[in-house]
Each structure stands twice: as structure tokens, then as C-alpha cells.
C-alpha atoms as a PDB file:
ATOM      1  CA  UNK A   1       9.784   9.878  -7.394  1.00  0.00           C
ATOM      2  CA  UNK A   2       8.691   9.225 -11.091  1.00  0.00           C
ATOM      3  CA  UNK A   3       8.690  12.925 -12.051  1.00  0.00           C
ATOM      4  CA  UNK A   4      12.064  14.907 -12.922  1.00  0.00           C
ATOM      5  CA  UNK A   5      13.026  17.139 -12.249  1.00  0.00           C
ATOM      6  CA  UNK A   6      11.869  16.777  -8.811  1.00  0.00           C
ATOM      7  CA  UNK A   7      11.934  20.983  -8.808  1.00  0.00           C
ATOM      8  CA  UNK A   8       9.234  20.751 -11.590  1.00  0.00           C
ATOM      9  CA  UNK A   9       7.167  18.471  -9.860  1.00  0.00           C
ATOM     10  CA  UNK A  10       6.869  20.098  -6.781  1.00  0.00           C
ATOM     11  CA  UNK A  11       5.957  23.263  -8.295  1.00  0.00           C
ATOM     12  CA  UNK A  12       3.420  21.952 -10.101  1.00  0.00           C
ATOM     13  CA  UNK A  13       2.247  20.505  -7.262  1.00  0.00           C
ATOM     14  CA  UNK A  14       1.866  23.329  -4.833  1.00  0.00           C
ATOM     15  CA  UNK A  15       0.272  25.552  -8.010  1.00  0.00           C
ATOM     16  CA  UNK A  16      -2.613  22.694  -8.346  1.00  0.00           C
ATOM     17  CA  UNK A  17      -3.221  23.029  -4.237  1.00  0.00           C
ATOM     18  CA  UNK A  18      -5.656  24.538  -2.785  1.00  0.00           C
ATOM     19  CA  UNK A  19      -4.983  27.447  -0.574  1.00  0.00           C
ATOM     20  CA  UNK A  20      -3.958  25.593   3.134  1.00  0.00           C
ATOM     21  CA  UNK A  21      -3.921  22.234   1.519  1.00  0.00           C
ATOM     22  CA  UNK A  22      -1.439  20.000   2.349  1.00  0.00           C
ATOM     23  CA  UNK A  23       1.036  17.971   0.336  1.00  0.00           C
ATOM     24  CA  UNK A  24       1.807  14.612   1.850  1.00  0.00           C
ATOM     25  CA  UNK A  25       4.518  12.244   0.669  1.00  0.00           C
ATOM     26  CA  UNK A  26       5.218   9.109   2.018  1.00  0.00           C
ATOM     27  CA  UNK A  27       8.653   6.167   0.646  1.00  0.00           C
ATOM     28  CA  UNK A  28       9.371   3.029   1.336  1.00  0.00           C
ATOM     29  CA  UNK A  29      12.858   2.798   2.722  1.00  0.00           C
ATOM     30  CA  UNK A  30      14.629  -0.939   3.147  1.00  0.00           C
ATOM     31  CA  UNK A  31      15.757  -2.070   6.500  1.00  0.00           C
ATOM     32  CA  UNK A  32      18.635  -3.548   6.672  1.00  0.00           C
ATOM     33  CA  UNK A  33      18.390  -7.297   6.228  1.00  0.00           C
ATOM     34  CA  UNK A  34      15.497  -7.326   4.053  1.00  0.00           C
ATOM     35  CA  UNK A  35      15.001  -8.301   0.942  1.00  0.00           C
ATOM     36  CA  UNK A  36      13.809  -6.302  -2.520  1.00  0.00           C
ATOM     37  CA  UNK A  37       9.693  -7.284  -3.050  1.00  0.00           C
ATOM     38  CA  UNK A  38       9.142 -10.130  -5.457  1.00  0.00           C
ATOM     39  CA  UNK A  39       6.443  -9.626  -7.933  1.00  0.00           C
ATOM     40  CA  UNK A  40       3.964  -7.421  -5.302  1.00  0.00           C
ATOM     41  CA  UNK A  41       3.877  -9.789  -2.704  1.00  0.00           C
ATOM     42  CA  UNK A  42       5.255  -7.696   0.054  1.00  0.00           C
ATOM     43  CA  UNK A  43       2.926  -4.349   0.031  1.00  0.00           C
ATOM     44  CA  UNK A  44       0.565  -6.275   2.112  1.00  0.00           C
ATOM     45  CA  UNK A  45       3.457  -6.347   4.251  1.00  0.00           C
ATOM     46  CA  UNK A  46       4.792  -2.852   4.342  1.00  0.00           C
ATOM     47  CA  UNK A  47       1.261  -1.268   4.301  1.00  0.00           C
ATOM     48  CA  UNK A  48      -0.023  -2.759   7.159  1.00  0.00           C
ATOM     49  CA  UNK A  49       1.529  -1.470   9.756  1.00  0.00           C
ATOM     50  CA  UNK A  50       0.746   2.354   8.039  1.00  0.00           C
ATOM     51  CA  UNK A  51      -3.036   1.338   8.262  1.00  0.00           C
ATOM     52  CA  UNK A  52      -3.157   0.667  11.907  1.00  0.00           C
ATOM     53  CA  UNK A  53      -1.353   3.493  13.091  1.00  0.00           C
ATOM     54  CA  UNK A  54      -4.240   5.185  11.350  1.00  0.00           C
ATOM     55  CA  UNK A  55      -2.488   6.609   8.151  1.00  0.00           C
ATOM     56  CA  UNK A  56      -4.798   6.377   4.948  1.00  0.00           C
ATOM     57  CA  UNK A  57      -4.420   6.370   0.894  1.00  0.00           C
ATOM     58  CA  UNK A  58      -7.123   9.351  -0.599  1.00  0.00           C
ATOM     59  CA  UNK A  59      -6.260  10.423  -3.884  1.00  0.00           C
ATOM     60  CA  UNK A  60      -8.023  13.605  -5.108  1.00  0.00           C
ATOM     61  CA  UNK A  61      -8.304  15.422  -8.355  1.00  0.00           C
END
């Protein structure tokens, strides 16, 4: 998370919500083996498989 302390950002967060909105977080968490992405190429690789098990990138303001 690029935000710290991660306290602040979370209560800013849930003030800026709308009443029964939803917060959703998502990382990206190595598997063993594998190596660190090299200059972008690999988020075609790790978002994939998110898109077909239906999850989806909506950014609201």
C-alpha cells in the first residue's frame, strides 16, 4: 500500500464510502519460484487469470 499510515488510509477510505459500499483490495503475492516483473512485462501474466474467473478493475470517484 502507497499510503501510511495504513490506519489513515483506511479511514479515509470508509469516510469517502457510500453507505453499504464496499471496499475491495486486491495484492499481488510471489509464488515461490518466480521471479520479480521486469519492466511491466508480467501483469499480462498475473491479471489474466483474475479476468477469467470474472474479477474486474472499476475505479470510481
Amino acid at each position: 500500500m502507497h499510503y501510511r499510515p495504513r490506519t489513515r488510509f483506511f479511514a479515509e477510505a470508509f469516510r469517502v464510502l457510500r453507505p453499504g459500499g464496499v471496499l475491495a483490495t486486491a495484492d499481488v503475492v510471489p509464488m515461490p519460484g518466480t521471479r520479480a516483473a521486469e519492466g511491466g512485462g508480467d501483469r499480462t501474466r498475473i491479471s489474466r487469470p483474475c479476468q477469467r474467473r470474472g474479477a474486474r478493475s472499476k475505479i470510481t470517484t
